[in-house]
PDB file of N, CA and C in Angstrom:
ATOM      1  N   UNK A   1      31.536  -7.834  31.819  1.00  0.00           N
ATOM      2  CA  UNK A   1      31.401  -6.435  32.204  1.00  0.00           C
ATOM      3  C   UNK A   1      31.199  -5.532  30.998  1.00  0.00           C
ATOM      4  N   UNK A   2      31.707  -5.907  30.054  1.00  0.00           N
ATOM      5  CA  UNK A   2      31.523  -5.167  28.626  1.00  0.00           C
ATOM      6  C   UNK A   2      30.224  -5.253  28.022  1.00  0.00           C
ATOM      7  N   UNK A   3      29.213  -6.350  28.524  1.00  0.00           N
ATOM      8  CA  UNK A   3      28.180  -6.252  27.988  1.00  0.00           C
ATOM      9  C   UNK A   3      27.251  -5.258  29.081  1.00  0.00           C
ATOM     10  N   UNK A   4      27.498  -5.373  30.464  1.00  0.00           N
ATOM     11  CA  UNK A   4      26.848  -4.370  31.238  1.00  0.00           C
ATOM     12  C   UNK A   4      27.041  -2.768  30.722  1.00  0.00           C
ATOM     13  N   UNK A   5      28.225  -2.598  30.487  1.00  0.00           N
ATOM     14  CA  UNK A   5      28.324  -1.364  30.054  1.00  0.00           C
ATOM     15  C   UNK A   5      27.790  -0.890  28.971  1.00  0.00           C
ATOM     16  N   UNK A   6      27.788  -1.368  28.021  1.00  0.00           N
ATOM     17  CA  UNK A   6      27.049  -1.301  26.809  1.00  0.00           C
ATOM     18  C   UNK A   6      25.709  -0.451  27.350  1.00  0.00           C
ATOM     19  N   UNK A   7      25.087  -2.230  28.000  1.00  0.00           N
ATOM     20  CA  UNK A   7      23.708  -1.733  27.926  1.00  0.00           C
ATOM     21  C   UNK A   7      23.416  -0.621  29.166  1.00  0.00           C
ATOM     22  N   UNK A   8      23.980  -0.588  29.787  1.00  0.00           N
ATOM     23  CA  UNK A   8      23.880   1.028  31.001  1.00  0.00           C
ATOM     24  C   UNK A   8      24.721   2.159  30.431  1.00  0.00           C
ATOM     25  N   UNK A   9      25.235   2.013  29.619  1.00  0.00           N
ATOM     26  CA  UNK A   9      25.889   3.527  29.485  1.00  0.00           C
ATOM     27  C   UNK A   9      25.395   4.735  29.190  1.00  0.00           C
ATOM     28  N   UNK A  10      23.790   4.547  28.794  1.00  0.00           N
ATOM     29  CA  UNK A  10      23.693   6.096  28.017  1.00  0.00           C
ATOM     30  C   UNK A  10      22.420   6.394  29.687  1.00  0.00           C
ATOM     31  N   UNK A  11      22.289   5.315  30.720  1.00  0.00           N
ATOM     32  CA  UNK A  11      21.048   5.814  32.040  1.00  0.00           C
ATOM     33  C   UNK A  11      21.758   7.314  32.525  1.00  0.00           C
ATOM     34  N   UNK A  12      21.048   7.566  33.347  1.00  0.00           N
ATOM     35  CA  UNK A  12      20.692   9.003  33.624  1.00  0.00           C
ATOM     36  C   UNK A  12      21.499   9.491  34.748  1.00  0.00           C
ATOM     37  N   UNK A  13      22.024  10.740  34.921  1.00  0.00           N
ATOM     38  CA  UNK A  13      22.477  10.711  36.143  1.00  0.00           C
ATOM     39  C   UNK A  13      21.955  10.060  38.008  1.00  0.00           C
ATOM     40  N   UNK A  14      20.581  10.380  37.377  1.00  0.00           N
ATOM     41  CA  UNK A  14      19.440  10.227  38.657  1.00  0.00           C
ATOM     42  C   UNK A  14      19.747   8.630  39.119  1.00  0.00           C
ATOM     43  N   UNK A  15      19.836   7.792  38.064  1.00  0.00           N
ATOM     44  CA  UNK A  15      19.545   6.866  37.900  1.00  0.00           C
ATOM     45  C   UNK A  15      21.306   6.476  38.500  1.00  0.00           C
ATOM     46  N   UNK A  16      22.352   6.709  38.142  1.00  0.00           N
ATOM     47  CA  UNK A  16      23.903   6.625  38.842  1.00  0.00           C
ATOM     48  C   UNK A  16      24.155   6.604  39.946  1.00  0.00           C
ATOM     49  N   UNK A  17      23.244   7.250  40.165  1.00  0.00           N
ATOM     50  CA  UNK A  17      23.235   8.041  41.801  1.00  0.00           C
ATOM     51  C   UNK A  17      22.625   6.930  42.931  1.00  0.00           C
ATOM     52  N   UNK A  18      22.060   6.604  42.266  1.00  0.00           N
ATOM     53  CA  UNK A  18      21.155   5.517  43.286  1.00  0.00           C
ATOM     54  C   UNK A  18      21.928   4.399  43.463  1.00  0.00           C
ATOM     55  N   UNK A  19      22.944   3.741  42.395  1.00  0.00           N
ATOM     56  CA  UNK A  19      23.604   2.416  42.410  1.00  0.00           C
ATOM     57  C   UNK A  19      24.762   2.725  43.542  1.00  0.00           C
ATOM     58  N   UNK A  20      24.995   1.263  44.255  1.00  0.00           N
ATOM     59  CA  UNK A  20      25.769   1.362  45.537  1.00  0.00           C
ATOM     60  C   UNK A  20      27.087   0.175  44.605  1.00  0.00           C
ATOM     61  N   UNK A  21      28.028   1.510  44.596  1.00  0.00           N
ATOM     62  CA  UNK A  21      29.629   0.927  44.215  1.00  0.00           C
ATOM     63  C   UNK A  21      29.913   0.049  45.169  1.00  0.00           C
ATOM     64  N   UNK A  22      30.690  -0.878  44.628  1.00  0.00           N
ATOM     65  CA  UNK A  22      31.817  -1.843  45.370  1.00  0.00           C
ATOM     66  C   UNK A  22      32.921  -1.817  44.535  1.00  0.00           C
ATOM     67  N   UNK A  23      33.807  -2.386  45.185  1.00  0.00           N
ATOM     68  CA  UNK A  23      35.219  -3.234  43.887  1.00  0.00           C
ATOM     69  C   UNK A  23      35.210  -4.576  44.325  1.00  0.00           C
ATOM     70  N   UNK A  24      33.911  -4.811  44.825  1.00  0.00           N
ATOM     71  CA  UNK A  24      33.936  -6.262  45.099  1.00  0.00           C
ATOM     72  C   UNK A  24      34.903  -7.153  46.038  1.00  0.00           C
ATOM     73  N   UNK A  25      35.410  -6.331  46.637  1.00  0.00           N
ATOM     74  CA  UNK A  25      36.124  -6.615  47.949  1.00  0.00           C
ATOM     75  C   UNK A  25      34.906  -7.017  49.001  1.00  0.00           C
ATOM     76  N   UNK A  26      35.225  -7.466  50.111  1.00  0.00           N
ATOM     77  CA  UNK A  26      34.392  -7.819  50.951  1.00  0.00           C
ATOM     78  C   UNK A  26      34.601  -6.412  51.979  1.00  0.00           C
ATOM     79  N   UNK A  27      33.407  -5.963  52.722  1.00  0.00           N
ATOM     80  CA  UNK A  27      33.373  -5.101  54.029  1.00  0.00           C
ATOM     81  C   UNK A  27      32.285  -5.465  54.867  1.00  0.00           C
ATOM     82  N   UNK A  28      32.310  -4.393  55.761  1.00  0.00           N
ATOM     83  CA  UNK A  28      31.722  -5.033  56.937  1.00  0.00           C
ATOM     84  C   UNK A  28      30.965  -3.844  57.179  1.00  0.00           C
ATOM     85  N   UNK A  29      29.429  -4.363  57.487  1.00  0.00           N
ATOM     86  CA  UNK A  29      28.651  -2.995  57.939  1.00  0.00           C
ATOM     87  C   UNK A  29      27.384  -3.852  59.295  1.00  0.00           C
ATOM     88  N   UNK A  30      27.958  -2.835  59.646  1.00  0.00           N
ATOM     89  CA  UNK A  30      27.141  -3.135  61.222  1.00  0.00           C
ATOM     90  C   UNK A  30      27.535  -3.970  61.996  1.00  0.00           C
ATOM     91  N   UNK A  31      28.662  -4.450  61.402  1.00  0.00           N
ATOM     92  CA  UNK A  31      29.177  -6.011  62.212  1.00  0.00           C
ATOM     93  C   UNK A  31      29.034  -6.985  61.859  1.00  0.00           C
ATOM     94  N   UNK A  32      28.439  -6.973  60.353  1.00  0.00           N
ATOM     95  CA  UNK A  32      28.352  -7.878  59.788  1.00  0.00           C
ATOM     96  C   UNK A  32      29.187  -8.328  58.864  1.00  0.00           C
ATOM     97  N   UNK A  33      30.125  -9.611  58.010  1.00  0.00           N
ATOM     98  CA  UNK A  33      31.066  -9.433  57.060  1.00  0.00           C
ATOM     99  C   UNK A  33      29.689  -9.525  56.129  1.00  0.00           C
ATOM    100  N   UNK A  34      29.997  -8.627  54.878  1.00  0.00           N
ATOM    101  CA  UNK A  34      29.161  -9.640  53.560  1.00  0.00           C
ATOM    102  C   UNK A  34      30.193  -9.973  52.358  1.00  0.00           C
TER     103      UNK A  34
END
C-alpha cells in the first residue's frame, strides 16, 4: 500500500473523485455478494 500511495499521491482532485472506496470488506449490491 505504501508503494500505491507514493505513486497516487500528488493525482488530482477530479481524478479522487472518480475512485470507488472500499475497506475491503465484502457488500452486497443488487443482490449480489461480491
Amino acid at each position: 500500500r505504501f508503494e500505491f500511495a507514493k505513486k497516487y499521491a500528488n493525482m488530482s482532485l477530479d481524478f479522487w473523485k472518480k475512485v470507488l472506496w472500499s475497506d475491503e470488506s465484502k457488500f452486497e449490491l443488487f443482490g449480489q455478494k461480491r
